[in-house]
C-alpha atoms as a PDB file:
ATOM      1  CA  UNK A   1      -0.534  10.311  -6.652  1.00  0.00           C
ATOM      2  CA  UNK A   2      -0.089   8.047  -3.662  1.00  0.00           C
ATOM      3  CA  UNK A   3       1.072   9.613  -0.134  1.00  0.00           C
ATOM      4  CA  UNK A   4       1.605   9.033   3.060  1.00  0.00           C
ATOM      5  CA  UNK A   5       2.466  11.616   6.086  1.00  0.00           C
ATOM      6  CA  UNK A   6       3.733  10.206   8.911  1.00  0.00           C
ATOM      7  CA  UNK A   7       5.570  11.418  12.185  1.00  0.00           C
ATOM      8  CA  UNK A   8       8.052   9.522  13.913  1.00  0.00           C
ATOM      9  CA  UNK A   9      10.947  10.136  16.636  1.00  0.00           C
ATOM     10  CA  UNK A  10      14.089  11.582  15.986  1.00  0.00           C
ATOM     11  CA  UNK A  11      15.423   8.345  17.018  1.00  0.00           C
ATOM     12  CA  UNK A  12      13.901   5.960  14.937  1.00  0.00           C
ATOM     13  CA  UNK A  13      15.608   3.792  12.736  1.00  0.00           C
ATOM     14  CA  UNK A  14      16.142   3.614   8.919  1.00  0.00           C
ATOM     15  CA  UNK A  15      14.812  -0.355   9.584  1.00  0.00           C
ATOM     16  CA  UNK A  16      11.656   0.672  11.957  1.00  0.00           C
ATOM     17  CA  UNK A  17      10.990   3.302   9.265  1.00  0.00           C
ATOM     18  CA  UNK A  18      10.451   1.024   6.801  1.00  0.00           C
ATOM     19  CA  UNK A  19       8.292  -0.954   8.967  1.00  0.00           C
ATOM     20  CA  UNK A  20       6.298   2.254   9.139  1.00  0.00           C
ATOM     21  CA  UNK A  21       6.149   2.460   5.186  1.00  0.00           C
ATOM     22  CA  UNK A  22       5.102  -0.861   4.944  1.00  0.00           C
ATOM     23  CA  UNK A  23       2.109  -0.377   7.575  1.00  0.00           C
ATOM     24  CA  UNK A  24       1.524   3.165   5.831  1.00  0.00           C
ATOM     25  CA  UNK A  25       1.015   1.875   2.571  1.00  0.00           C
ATOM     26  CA  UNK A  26      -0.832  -1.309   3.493  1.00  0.00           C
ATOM     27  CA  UNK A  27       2.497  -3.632   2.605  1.00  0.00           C
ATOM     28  CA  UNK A  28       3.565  -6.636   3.887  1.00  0.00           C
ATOM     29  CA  UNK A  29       7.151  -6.251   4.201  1.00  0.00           C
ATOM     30  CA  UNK A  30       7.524  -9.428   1.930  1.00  0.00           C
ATOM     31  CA  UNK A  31      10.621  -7.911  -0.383  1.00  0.00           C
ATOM     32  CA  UNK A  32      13.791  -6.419  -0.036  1.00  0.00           C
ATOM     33  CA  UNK A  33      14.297  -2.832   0.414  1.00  0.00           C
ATOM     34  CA  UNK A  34      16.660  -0.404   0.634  1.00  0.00           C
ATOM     35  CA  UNK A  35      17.194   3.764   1.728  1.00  0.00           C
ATOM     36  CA  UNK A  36      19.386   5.539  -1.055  1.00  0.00           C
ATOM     37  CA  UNK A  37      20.863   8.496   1.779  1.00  0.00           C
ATOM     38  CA  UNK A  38      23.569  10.453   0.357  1.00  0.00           C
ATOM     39  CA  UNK A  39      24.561   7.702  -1.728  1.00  0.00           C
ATOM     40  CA  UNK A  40      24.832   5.233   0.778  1.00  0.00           C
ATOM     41  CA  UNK A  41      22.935   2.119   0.383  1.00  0.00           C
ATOM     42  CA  UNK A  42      21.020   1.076   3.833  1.00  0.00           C
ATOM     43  CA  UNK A  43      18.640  -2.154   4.233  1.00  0.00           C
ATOM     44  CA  UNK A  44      17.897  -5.596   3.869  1.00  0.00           C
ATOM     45  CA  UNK A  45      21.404  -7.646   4.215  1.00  0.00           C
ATOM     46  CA  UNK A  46      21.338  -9.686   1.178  1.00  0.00           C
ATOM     47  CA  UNK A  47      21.978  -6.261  -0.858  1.00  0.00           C
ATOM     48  CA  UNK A  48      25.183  -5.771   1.002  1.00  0.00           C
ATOM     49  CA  UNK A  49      24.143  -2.573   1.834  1.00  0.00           C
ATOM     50  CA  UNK A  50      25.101  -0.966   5.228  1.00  0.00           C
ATOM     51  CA  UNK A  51      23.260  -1.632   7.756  1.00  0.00           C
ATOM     52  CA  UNK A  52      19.440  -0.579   8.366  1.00  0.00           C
ATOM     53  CA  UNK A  53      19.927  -0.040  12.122  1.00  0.00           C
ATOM     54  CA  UNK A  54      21.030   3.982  12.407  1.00  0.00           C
ATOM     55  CA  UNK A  55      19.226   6.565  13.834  1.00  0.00           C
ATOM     56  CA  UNK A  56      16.914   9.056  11.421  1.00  0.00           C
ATOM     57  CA  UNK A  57      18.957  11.737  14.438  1.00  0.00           C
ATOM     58  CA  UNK A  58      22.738   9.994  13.219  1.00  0.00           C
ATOM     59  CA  UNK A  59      21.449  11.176   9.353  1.00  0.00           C
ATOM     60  CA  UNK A  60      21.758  14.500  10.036  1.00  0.00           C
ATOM     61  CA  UNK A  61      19.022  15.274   8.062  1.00  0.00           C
ATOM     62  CA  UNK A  62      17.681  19.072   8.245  1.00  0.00           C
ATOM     63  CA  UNK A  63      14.202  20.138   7.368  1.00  0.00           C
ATOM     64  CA  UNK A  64      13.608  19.523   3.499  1.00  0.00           C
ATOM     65  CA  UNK A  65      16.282  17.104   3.390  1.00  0.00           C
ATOM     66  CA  UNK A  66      15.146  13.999   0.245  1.00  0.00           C
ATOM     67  CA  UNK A  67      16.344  10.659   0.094  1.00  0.00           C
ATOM     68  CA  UNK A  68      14.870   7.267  -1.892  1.00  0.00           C
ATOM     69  CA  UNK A  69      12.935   4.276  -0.111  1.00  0.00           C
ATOM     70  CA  UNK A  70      12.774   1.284  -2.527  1.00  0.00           C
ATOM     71  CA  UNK A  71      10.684  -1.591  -1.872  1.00  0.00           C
ATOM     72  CA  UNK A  72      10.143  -4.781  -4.291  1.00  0.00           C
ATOM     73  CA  UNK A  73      13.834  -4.492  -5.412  1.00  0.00           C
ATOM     74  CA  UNK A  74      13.058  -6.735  -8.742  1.00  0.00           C
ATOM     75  CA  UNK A  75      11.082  -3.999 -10.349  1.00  0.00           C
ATOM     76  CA  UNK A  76      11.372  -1.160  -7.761  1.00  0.00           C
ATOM     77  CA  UNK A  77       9.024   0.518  -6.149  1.00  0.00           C
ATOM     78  CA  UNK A  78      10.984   4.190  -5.363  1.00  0.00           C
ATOM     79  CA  UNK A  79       9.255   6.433  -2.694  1.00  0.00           C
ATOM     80  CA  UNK A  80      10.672  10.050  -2.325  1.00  0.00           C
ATOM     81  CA  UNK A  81      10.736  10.393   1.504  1.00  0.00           C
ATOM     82  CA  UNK A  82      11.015  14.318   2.656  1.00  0.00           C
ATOM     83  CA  UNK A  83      11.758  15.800   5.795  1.00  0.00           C
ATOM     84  CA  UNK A  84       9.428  18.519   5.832  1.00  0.00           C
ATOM     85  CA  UNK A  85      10.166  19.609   9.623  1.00  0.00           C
ATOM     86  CA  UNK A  86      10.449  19.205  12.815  1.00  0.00           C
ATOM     87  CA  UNK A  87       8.846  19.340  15.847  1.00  0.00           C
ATOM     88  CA  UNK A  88       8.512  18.934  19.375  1.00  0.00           C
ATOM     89  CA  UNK A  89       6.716  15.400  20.554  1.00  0.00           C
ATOM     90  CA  UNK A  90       3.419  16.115  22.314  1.00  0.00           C
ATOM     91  CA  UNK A  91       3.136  13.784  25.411  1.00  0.00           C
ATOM     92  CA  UNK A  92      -0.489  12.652  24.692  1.00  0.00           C
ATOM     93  CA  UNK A  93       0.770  11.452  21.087  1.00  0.00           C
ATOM     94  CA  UNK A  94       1.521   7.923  20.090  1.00  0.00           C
ATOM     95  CA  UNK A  95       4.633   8.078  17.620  1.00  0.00           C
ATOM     96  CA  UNK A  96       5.188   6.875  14.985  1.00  0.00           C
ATOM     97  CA  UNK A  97       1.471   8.238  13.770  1.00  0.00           C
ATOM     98  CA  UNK A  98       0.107   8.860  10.211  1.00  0.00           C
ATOM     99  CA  UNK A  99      -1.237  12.365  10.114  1.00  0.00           C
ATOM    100  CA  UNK A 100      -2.201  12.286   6.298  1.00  0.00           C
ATOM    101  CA  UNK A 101      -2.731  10.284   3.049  1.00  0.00           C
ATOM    102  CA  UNK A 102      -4.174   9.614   0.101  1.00  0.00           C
ATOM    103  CA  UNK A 103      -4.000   7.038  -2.880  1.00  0.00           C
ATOM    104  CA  UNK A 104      -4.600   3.600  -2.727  1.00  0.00           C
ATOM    105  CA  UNK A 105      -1.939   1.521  -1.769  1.00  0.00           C
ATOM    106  CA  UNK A 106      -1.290  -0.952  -4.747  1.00  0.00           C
ATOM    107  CA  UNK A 107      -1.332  -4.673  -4.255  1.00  0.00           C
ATOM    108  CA  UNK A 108       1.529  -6.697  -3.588  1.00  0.00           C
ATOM    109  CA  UNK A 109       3.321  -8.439  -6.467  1.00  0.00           C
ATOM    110  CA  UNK A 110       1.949  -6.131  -9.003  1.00  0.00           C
ATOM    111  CA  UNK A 111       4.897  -5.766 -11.298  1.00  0.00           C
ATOM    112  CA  UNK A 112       6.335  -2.582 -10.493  1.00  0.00           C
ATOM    113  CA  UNK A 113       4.198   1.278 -11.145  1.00  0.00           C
ATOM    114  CA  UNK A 114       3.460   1.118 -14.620  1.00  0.00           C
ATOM    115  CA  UNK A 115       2.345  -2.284 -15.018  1.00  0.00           C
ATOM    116  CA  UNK A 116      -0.025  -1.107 -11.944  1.00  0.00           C
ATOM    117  CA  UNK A 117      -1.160   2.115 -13.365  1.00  0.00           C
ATOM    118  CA  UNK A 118      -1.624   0.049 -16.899  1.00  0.00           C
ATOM    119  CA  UNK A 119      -3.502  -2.734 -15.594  1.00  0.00           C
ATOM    120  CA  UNK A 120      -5.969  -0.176 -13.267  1.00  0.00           C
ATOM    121  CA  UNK A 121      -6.322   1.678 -16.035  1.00  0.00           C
ATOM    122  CA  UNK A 122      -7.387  -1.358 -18.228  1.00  0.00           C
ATOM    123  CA  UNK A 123      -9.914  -2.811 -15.639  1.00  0.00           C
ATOM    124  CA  UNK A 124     -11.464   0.853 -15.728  1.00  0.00           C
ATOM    125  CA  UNK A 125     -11.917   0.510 -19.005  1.00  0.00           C
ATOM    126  CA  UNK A 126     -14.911  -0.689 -21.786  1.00  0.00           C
ATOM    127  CA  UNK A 127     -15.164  -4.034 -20.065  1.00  0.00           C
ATOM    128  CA  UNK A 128     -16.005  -2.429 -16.856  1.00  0.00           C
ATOM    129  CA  UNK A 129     -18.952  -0.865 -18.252  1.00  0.00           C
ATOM    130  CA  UNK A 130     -19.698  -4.057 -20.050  1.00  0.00           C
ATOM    131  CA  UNK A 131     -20.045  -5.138 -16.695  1.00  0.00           C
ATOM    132  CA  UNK A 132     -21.554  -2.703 -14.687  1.00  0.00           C
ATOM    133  CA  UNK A 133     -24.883  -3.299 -17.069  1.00  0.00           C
ATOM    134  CA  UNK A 134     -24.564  -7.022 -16.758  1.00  0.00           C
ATOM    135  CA  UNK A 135     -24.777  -6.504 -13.465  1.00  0.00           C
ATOM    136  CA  UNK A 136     -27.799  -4.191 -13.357  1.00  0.00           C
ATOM    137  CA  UNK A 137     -29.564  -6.701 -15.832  1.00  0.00           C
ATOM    138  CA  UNK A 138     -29.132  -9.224 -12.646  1.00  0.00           C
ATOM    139  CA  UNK A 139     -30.253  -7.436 -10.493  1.00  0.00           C
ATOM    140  CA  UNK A 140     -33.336  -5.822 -12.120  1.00  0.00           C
ATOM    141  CA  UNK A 141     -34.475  -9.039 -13.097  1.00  0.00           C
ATOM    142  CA  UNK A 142     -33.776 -10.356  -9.560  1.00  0.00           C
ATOM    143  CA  UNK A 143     -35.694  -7.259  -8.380  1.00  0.00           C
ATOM    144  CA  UNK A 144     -38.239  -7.788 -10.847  1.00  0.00           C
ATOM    145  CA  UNK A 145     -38.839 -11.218  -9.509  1.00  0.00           C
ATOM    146  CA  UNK A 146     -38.273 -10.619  -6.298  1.00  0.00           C
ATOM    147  CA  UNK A 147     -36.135 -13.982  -6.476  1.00  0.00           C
ATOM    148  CA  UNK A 148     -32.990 -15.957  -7.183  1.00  0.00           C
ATOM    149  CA  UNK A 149     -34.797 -18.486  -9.254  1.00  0.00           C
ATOM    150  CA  UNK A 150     -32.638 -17.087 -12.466  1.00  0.00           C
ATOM    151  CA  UNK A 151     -29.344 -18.783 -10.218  1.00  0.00           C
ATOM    152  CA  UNK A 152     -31.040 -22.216 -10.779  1.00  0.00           C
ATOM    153  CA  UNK A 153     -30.262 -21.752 -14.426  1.00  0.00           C
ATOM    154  CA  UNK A 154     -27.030 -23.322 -14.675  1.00  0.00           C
ATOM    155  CA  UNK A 155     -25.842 -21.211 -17.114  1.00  0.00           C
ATOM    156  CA  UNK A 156     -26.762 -18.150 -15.885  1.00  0.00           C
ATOM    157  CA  UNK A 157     -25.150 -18.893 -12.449  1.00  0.00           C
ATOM    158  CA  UNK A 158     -22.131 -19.269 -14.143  1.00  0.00           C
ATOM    159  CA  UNK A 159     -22.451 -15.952 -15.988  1.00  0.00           C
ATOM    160  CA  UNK A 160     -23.214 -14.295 -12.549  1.00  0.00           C
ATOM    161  CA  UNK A 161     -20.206 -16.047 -10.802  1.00  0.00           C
ATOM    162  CA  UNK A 162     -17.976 -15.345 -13.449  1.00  0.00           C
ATOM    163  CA  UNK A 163     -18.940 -11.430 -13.232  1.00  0.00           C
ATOM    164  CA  UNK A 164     -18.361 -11.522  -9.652  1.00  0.00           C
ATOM    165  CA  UNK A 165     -15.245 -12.987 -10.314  1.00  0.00           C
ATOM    166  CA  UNK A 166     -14.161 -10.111 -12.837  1.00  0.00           C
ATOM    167  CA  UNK A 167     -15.516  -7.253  -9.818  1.00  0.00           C
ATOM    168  CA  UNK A 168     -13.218  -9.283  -7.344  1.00  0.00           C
ATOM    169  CA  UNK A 169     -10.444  -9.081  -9.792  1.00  0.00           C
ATOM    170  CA  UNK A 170     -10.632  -5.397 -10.207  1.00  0.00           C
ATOM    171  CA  UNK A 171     -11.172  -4.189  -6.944  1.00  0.00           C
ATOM    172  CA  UNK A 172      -7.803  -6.220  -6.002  1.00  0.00           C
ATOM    173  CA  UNK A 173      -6.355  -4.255  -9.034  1.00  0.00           C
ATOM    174  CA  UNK A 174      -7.084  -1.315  -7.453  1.00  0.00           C
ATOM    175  CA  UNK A 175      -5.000  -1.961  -4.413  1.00  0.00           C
ATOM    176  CA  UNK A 176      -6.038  -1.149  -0.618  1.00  0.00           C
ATOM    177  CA  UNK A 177      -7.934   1.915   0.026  1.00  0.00           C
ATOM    178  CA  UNK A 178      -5.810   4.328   2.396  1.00  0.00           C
ATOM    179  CA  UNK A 179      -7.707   4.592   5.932  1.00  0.00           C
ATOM    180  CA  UNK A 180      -5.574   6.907   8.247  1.00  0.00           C
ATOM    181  CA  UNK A 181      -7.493   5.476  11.241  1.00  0.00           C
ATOM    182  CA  UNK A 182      -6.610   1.774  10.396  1.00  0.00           C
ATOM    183  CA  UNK A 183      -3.050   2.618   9.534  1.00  0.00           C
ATOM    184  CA  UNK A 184      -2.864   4.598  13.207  1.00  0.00           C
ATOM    185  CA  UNK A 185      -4.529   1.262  14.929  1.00  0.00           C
ATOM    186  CA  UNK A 186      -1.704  -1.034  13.289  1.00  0.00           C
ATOM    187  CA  UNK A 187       0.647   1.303  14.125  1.00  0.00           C
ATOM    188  CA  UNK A 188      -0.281   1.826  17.830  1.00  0.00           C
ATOM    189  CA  UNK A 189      -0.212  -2.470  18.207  1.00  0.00           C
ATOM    190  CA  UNK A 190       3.262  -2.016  16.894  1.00  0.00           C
ATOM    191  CA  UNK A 191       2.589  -3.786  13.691  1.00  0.00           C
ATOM    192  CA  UNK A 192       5.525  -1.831  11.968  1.00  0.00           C
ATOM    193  CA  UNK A 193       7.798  -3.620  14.424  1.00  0.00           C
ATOM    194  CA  UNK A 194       7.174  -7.003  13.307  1.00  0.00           C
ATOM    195  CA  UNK A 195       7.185  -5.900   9.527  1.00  0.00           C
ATOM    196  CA  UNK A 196      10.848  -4.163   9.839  1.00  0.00           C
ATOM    197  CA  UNK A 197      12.352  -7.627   9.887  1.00  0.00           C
ATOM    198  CA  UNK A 198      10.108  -9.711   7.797  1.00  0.00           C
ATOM    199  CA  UNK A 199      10.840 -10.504   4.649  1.00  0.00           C
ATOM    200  CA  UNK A 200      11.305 -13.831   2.318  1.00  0.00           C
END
């Protein structure tokens, strides 16, 4: 399960909070996206959907209150976003902050959650541990040797680049691993700002 916990003013809008998902998760605000409130459609103006600029306060949300974020509107990605209470600021807080999280945020682009979950389940798969032993073969031999000299074979450099190809492709599979300190620095420079209105 991926999650994000995040506090934010009362006064916040429904268009900074998505700037906040999008930092939270690890986004890049590239899509369209929308807030499902009550029935009524708020975000990105090509959707005709009202607009994104009213107050979390003007919602009139009370504690436990649900309504749907959707990001990547071509196959959506739907987040369940819960008011689970609230509180008094504290004056030596920065808000918004991300108090909790965990899952790793998928990539970009990635054709929607099952095609994700399919595809990171595939590259965990039989191949992987095809590869993990090539890999340890490398690396014993380069131990072994206590050189690179099997990289002059032509072939065999190809092998190795190739595997490090397939690693690269996997960990990108995997998506971004949540760090509540890096989302918090982002946050702090204001990063969700410039990601509320950026989209192509």
């Amino acid at each position: 399960m991926v999650w994000r916990r995040v506090q934010v003013p009362a006064t916040l809008t429904l268009r900074e909070l998505h700037g906040v998902l999008q930092v939270s998760m690890g986004w890049e605000g590239i899509h369209l996206y929308q807030f499902v409130v009550d029935t009524v459609r708020y975000g990105s103006w090509e959707l005709s959907a009202e607009s994104p600029d009213i107050g979390l306060d003007a919602l009139k949300l009370r504690k436990g209150s649900r309504f749907l974020y959707e990001y990547d509107l071509n196959i959506p990605w739907e987040h369940e976003v819960r008011l689970e209470e609230r509180a008094a600021a504290k004056p030596q807080m920065h808000y918004p902050c991300c108090i909790g999280g965990a899952g790793n945020c998928p990539p970009e682009d990635s054709s929607g959650p099952e095609a994700w979950m399919w595809r990171r389940d595939e590259v965990l798969g039989l191949a992987l541990d095809e590869d993990l032993v090539m890999a340890l073969e490398f690396m014993q031999e380069i131990g072994d040797t206590r050189s690179l000299a099997i990289l002059d074979d032509p072939d065999r450099a190809d092998e190795f680049r190739d595997l490090l190809f397939r690693i690269k492709v996997r960990s990108d599979l995997l998506g971004l691993r949540f760090e509540r300190r890096k989302v918090n620095e982002r946050l702090r420079q204001s990063e969700h700002l410039n990601l509320m209105h950026q989209q192509m």
